[in-house]
Protein backbone atom coordinates (compact mmCIF):
# COMPACT_ATOMS: atom_id res chain seq x y z
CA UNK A 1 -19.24 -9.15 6.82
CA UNK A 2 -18.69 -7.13 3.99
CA UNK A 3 -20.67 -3.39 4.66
CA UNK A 4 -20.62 -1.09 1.28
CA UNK A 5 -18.76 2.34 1.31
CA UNK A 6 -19.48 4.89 -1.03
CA UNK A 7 -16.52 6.96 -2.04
CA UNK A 8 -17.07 9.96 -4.73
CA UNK A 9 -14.10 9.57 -7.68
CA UNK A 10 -12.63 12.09 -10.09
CA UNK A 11 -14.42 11.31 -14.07
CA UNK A 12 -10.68 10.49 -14.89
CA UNK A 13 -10.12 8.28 -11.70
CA UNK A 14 -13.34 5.86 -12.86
CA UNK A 15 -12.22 5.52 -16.69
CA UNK A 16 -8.57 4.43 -15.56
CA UNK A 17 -10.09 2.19 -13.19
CA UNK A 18 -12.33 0.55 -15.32
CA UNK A 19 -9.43 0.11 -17.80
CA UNK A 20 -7.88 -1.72 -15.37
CA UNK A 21 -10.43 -3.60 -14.56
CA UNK A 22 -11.60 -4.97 -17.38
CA UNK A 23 -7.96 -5.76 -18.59
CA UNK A 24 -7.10 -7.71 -15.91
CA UNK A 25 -10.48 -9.07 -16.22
CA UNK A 26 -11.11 -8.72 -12.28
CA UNK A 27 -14.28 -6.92 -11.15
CA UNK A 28 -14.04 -3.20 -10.28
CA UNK A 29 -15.06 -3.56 -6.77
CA UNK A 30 -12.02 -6.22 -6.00
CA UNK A 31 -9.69 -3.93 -7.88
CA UNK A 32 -10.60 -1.29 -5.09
CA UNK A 33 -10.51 -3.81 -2.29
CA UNK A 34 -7.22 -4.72 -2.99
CA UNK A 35 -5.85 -1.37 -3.74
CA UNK A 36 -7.03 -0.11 -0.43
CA UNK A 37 -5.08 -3.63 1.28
CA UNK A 38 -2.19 -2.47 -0.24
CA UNK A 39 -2.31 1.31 0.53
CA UNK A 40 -3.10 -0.13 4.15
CA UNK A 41 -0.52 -2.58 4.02
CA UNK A 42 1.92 0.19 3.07
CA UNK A 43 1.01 2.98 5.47
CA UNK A 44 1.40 0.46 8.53
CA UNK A 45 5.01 -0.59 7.14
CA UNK A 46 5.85 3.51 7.08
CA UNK A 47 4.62 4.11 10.47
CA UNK A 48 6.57 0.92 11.99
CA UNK A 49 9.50 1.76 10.14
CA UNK A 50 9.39 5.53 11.35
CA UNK A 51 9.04 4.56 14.68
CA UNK A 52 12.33 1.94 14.67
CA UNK A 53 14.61 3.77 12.51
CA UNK A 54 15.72 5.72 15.73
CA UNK A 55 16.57 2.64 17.19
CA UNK A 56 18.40 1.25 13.89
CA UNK A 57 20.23 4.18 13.23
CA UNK A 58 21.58 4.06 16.65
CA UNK A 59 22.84 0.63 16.08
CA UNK A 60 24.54 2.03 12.80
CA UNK A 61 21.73 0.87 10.63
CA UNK A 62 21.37 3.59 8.05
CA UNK A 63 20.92 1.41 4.88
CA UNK A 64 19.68 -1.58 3.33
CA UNK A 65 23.11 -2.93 2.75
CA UNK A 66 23.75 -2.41 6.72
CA UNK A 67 20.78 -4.98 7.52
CA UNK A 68 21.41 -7.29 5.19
CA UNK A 69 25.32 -7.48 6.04
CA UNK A 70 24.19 -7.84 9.87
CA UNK A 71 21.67 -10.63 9.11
């Protein structure tokens, strides 16, 4: 069930966002749903990746190239 949320946006904030939105041609309100999927989608990725990079570094895991040769 979708429950509405209202959030309070800088003048400047709105007109870019309604740019966007009407270029794309996608409704304002998905533009913001999806934004805020992505922002969640990256925040959980940070917080996993914070939490195993002890654990990867230990194994001598400091870069991308490191994983990918080990795969």
């Amino acid at each position: 069930m979708n429950r509405p949320i209202t959030v309070r946006l800088p003048e400047d904030l709105r007109v870019l966002l309604d740019r966007i939105s009407k270029s794309e041609k996608i409704p304002l309100s998905d533009l913001v749903r999806e934004s805020i999927r992505k922002y969640i989608s990256i925040y959980r990725f940070r917080k996993l990746r914070n939490k195993v990079l002890p654990f990867a570094e230990a194994q001598g895991l400091l870069t991308d190239e490191d994983i990918f040769r080990d795969l």
